[in-house]
PDB file of N, CA and C in Angstrom:
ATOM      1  N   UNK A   1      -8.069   0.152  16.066  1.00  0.00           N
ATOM      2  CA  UNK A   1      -6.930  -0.686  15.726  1.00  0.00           C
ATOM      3  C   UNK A   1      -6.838  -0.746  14.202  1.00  0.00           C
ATOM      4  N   UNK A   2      -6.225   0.028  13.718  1.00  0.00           N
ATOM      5  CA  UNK A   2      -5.773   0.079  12.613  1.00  0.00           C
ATOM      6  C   UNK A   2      -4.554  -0.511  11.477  1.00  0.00           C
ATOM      7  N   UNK A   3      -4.575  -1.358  10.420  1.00  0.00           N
ATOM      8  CA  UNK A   3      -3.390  -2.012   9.619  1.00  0.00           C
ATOM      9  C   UNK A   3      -3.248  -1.038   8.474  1.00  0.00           C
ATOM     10  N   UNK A   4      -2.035  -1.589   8.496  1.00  0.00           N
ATOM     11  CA  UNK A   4      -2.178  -1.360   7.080  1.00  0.00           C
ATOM     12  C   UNK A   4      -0.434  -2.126   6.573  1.00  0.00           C
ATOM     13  N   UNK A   5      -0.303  -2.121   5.199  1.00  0.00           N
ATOM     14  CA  UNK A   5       0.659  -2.253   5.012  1.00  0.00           C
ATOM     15  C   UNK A   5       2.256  -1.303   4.404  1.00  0.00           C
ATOM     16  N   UNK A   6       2.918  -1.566   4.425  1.00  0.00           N
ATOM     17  CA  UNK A   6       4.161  -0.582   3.731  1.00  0.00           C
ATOM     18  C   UNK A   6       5.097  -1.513   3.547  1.00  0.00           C
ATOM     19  N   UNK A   7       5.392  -1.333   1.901  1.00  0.00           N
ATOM     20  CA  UNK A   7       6.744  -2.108   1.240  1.00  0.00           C
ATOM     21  C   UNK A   7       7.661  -0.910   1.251  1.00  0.00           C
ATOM     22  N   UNK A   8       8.819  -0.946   1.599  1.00  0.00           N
ATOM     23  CA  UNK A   8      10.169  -0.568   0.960  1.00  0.00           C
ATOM     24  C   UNK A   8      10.496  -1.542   0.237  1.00  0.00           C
ATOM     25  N   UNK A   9      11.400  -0.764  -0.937  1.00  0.00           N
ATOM     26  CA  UNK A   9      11.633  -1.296  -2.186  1.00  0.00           C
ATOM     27  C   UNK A   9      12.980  -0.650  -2.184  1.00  0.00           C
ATOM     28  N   UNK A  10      14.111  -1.191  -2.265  1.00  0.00           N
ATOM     29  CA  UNK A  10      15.746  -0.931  -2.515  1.00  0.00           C
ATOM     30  C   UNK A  10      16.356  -1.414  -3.245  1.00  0.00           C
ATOM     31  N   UNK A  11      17.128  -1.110  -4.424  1.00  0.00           N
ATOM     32  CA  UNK A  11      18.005  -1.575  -5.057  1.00  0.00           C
ATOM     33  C   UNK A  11      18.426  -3.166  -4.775  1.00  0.00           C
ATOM     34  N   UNK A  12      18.796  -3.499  -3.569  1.00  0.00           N
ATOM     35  CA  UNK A  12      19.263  -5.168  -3.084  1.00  0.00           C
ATOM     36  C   UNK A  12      18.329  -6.077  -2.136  1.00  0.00           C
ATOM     37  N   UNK A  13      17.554  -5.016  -1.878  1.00  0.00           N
ATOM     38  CA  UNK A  13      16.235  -6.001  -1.221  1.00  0.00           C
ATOM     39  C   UNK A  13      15.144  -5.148  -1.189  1.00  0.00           C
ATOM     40  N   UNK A  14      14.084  -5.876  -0.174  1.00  0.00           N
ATOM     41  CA  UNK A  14      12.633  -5.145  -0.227  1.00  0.00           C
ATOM     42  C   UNK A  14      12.277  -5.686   1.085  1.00  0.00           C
ATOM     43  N   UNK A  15      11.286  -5.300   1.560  1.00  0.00           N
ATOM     44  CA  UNK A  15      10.829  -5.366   2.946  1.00  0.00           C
ATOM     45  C   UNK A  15       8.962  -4.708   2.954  1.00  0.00           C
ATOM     46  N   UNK A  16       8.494  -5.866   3.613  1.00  0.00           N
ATOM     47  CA  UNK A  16       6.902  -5.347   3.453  1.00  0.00           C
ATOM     48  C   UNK A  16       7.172  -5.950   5.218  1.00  0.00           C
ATOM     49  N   UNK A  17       6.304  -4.341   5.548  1.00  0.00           N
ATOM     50  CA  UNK A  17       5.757  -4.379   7.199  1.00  0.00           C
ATOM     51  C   UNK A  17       4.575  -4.787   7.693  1.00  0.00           C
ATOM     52  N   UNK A  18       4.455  -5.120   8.052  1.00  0.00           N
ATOM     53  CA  UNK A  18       2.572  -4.801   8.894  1.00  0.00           C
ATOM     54  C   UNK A  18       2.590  -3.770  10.262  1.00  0.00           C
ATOM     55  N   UNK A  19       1.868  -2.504   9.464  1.00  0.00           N
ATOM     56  CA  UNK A  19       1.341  -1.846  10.702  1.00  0.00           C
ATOM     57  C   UNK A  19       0.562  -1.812  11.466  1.00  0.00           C
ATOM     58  N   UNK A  20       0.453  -1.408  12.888  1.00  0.00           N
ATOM     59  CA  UNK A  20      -0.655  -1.761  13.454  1.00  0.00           C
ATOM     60  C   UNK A  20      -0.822  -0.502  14.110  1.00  0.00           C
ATOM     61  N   UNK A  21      -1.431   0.496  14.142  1.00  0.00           N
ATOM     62  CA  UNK A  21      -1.037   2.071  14.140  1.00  0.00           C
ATOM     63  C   UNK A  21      -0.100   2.590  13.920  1.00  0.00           C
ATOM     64  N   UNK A  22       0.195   2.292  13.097  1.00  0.00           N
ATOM     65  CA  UNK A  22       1.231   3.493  12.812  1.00  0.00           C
ATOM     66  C   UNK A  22       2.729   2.295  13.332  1.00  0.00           C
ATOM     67  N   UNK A  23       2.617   1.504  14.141  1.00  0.00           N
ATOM     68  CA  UNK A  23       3.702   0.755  14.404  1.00  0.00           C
ATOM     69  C   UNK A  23       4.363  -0.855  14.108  1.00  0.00           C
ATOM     70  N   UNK A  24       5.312  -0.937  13.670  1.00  0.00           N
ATOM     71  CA  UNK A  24       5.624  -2.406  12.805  1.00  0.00           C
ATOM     72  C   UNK A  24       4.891  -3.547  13.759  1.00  0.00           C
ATOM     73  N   UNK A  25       4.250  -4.342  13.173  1.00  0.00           N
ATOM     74  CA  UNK A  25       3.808  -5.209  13.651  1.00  0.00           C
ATOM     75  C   UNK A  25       4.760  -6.927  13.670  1.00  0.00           C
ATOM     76  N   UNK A  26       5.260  -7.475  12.703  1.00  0.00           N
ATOM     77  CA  UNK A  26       5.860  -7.742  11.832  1.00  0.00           C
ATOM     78  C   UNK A  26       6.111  -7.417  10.769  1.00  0.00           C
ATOM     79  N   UNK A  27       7.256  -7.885  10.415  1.00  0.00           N
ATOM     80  CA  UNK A  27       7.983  -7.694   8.759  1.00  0.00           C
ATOM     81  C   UNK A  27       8.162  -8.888   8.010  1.00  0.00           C
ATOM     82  N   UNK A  28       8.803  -8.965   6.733  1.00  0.00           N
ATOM     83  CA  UNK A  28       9.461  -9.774   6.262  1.00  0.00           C
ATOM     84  C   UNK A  28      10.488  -9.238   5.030  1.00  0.00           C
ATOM     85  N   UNK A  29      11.510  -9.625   4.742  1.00  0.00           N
ATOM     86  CA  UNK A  29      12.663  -9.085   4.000  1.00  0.00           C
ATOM     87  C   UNK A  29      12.591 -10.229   3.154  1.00  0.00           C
ATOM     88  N   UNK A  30      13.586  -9.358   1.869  1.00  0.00           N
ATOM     89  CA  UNK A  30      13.746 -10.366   0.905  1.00  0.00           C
ATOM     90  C   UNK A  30      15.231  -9.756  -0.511  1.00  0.00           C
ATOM     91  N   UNK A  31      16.159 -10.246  -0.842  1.00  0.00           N
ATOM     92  CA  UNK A  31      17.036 -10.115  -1.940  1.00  0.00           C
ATOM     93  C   UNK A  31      16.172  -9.447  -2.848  1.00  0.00           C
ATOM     94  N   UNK A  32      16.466  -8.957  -3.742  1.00  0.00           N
ATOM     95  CA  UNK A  32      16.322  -8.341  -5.273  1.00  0.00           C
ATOM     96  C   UNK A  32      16.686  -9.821  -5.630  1.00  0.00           C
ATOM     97  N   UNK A  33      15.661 -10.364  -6.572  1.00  0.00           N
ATOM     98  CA  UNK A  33      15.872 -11.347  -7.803  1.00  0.00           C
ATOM     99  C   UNK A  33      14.962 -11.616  -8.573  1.00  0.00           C
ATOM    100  N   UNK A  34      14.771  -9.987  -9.205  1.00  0.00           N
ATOM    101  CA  UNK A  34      13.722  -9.831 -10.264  1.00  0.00           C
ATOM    102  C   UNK A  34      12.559 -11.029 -10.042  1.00  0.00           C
ATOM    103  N   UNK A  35      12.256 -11.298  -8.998  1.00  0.00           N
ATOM    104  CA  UNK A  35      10.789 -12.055  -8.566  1.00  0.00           C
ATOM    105  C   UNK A  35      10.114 -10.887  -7.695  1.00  0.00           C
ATOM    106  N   UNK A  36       9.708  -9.849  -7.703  1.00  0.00           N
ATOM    107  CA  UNK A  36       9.143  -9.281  -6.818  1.00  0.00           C
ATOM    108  C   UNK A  36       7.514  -9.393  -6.120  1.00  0.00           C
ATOM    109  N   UNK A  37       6.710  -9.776  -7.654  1.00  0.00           N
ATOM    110  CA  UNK A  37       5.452 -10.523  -7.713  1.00  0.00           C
ATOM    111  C   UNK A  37       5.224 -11.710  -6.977  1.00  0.00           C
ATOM    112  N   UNK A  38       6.602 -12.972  -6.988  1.00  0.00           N
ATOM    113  CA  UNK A  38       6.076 -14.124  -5.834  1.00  0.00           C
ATOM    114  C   UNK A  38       6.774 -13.884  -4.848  1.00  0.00           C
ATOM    115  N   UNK A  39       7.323 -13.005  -4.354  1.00  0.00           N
ATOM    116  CA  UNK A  39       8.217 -12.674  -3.515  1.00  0.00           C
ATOM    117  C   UNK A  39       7.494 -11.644  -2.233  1.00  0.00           C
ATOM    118  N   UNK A  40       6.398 -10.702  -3.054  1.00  0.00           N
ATOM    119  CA  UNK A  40       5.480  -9.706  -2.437  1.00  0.00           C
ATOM    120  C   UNK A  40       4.025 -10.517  -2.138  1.00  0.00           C
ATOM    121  N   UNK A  41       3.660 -11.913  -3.134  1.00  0.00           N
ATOM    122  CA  UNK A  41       2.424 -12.538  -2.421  1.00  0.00           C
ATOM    123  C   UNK A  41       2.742 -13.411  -1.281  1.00  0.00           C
ATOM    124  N   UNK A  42       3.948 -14.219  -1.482  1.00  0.00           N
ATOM    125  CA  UNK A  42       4.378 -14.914  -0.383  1.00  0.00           C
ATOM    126  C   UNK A  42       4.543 -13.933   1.133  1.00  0.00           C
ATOM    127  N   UNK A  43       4.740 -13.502   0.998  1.00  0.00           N
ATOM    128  CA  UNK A  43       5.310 -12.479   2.186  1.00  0.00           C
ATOM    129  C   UNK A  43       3.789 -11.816   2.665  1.00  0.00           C
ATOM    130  N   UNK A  44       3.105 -11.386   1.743  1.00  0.00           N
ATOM    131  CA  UNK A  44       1.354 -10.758   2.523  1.00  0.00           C
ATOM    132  C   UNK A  44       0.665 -12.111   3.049  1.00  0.00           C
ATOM    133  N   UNK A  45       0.863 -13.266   2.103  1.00  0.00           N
ATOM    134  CA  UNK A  45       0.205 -14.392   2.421  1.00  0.00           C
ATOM    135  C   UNK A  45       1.004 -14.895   3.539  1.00  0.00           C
ATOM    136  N   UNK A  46       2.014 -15.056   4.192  1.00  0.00           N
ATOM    137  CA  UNK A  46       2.945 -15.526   5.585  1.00  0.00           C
ATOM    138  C   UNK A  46       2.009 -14.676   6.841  1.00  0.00           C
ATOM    139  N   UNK A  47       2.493 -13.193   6.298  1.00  0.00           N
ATOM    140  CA  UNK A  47       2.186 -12.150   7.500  1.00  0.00           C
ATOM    141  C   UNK A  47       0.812 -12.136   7.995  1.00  0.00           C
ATOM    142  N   UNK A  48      -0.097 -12.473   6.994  1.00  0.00           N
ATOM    143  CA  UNK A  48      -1.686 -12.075   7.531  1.00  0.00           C
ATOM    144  C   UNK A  48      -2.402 -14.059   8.007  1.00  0.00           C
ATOM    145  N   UNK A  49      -0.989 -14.851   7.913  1.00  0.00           N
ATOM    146  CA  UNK A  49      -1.089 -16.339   8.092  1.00  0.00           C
ATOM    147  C   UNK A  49      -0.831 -16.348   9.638  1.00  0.00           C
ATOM    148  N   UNK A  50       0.562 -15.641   9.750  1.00  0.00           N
ATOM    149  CA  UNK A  50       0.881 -15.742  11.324  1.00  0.00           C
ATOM    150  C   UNK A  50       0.254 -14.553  12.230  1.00  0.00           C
ATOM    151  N   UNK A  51      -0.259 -13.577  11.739  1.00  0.00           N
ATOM    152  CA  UNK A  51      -0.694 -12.751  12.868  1.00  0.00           C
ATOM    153  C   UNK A  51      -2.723 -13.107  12.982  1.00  0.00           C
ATOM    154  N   UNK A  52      -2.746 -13.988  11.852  1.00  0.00           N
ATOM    155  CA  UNK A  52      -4.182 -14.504  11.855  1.00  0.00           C
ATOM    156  C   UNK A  52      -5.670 -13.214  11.205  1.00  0.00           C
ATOM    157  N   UNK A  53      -4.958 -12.307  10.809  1.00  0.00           N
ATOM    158  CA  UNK A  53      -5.978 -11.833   9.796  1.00  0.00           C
ATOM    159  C   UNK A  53      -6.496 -12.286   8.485  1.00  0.00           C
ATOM    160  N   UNK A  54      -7.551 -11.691   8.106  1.00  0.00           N
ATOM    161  CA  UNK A  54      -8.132 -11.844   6.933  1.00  0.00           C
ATOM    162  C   UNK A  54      -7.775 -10.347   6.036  1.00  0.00           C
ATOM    163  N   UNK A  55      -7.533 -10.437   5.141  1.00  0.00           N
ATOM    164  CA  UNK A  55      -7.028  -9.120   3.652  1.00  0.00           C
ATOM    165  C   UNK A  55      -7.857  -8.225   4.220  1.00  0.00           C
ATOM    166  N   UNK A  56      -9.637  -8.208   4.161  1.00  0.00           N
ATOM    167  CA  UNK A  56      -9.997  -7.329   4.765  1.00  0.00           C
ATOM    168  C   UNK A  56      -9.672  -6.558   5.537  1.00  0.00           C
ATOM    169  N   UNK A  57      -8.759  -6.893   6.426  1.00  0.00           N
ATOM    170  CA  UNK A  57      -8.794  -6.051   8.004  1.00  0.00           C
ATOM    171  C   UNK A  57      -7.252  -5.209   7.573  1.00  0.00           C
ATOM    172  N   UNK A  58      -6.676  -5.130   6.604  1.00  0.00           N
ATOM    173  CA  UNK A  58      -5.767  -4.256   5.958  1.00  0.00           C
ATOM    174  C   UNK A  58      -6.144  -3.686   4.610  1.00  0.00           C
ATOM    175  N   UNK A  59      -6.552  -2.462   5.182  1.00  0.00           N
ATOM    176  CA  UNK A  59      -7.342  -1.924   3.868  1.00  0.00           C
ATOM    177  C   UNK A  59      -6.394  -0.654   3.028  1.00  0.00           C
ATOM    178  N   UNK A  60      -4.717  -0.317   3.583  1.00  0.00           N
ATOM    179  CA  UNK A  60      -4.137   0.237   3.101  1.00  0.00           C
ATOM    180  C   UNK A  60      -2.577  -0.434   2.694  1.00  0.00           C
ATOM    181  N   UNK A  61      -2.613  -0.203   1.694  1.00  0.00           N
ATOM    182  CA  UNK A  61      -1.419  -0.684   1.011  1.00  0.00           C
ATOM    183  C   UNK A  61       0.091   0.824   0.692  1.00  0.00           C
ATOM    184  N   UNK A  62       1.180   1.085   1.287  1.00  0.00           N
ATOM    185  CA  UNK A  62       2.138   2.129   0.966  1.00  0.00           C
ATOM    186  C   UNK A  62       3.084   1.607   0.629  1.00  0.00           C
ATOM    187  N   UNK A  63       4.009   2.555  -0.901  1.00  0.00           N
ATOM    188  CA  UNK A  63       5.558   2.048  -0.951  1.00  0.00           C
ATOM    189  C   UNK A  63       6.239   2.882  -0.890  1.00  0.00           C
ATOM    190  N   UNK A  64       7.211   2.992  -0.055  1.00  0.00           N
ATOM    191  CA  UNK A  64       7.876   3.890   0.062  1.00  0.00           C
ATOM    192  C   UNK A  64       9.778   3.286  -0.764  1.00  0.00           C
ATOM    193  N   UNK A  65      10.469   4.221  -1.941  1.00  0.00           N
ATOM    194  CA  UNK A  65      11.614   3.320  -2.280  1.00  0.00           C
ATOM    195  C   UNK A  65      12.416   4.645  -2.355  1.00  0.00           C
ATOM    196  N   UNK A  66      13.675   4.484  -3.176  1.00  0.00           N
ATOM    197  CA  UNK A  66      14.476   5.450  -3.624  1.00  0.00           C
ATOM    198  C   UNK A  66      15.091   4.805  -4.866  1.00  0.00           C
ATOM    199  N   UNK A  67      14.606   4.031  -5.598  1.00  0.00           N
ATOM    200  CA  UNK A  67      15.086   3.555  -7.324  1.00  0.00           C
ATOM    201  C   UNK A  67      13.555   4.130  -7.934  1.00  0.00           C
ATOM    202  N   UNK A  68      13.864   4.471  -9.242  1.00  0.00           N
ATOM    203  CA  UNK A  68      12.721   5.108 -10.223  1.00  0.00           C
ATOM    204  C   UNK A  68      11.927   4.368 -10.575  1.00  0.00           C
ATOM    205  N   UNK A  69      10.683   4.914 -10.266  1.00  0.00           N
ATOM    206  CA  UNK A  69       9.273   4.118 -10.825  1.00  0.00           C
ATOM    207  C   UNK A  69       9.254   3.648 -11.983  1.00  0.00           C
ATOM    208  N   UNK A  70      10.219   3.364 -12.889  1.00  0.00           N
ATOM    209  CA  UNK A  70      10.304   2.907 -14.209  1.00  0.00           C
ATOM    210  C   UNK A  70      10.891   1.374 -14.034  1.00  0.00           C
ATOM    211  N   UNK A  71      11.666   1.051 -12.925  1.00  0.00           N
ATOM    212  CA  UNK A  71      12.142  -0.324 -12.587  1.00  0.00           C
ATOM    213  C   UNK A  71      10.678  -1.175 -12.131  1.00  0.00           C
ATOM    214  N   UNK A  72      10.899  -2.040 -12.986  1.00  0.00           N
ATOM    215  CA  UNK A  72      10.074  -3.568 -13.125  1.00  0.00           C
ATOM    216  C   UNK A  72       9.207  -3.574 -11.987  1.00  0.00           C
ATOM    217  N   UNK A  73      10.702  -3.735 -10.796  1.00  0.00           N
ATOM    218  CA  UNK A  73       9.742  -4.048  -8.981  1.00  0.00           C
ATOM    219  C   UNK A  73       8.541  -2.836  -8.430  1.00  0.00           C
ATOM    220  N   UNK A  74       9.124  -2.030  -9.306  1.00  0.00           N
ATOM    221  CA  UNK A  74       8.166  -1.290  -8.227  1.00  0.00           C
ATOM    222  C   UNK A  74       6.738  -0.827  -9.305  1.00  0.00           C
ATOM    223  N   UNK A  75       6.717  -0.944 -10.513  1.00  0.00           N
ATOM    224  CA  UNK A  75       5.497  -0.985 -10.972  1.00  0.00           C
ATOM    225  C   UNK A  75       4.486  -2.266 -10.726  1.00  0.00           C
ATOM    226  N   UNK A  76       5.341  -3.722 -10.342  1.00  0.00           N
ATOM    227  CA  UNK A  76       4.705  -4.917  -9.932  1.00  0.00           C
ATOM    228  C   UNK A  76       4.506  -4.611  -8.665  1.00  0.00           C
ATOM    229  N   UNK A  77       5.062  -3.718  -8.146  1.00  0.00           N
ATOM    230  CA  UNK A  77       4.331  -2.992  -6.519  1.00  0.00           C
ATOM    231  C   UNK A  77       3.168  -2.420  -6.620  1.00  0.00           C
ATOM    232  N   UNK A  78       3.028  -1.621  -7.411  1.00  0.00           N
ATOM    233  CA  UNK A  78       2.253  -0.204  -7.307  1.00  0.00           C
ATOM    234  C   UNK A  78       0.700  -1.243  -7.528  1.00  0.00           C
ATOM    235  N   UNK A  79       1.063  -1.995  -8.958  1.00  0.00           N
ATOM    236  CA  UNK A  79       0.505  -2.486  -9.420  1.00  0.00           C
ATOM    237  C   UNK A  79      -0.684  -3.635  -7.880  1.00  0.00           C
ATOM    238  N   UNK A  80       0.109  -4.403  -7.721  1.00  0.00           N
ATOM    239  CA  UNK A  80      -0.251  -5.062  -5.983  1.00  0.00           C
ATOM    240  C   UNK A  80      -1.302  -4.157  -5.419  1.00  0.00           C
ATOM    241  N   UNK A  81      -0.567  -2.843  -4.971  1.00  0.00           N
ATOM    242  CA  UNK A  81      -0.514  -1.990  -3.695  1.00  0.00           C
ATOM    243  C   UNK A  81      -2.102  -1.467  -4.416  1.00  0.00           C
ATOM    244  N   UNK A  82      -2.568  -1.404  -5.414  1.00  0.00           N
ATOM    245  CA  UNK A  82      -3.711  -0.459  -6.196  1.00  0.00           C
ATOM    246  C   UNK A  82      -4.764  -1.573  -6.170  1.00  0.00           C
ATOM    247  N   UNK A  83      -4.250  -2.821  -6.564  1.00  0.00           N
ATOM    248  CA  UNK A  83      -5.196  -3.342  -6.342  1.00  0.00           C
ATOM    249  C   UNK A  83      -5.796  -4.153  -4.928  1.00  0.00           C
ATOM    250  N   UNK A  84      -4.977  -4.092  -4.245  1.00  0.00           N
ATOM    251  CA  UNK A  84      -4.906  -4.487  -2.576  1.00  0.00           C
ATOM    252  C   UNK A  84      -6.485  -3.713  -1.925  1.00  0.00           C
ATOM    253  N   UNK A  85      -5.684  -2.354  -2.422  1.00  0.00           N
ATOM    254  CA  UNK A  85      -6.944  -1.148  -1.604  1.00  0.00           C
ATOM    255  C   UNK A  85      -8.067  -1.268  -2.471  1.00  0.00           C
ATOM    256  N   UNK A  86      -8.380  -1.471  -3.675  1.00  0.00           N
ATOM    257  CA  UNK A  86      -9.264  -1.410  -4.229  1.00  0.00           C
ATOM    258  C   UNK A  86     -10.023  -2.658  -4.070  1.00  0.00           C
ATOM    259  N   UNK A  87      -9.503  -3.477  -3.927  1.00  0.00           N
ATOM    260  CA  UNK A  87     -10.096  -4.729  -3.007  1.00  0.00           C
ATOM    261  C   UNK A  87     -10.488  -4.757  -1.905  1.00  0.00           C
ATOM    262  N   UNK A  88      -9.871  -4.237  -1.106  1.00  0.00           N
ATOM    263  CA  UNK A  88     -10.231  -3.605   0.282  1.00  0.00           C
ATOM    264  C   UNK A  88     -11.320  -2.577   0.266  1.00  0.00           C
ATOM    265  N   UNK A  89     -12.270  -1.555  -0.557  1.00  0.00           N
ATOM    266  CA  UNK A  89     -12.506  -0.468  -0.482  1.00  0.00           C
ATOM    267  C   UNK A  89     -14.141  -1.396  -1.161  1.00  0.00           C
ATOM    268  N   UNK A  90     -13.955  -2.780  -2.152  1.00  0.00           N
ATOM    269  CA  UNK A  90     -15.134  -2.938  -2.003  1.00  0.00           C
ATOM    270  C   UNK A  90     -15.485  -4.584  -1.355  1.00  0.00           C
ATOM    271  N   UNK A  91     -14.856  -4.548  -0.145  1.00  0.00           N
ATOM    272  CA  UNK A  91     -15.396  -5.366   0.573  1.00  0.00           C
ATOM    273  C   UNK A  91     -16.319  -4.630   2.035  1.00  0.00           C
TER     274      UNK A  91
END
């Protein structure tokens, strides 16, 4: 039984999933309003609240977008997503 997570990142909103092989477990969506940082902890902190995990037990973080890695949101992604697994990798 495997997690993990995946943000899409779009121009007018964003969306972080929880997988659970390979399949959405829950989601949560959200507007573009240059908050992507409390916008991306609120949303990991909800999802791993209601399905009752601990960070540990999601040890992969993916973003998948179509705006350029030079926009704000998605380096405050990458940024997240690097340290998520690397947190994960030494627990």
């Amino acid at each position: 039984m495997g997690y993990s997570f995946r943000l899409g990142i779009g121009r007018e909103s964003s969306r972080l999933d929880l997988l659970q092989n390979g399949e959405i477990s829950i989601s949560r969506e959200w507007s573009e309003a240059r908050d992507m940082g409390k916008q991306l902890f609120e949303a990991i902190d909800g999802i791993l609240k209601e399905v009752g995990l601990e960070p540990a037990s999601v040890p992969s973080f993916h973003i998948e977008t179509d705006i350029p890695d030079s926009f704000t949101s998605v380096k405050i992604a990458q940024s997240v997503a690097k340290a998520w697994e690397y947190g994960a990798e030494s627990l």
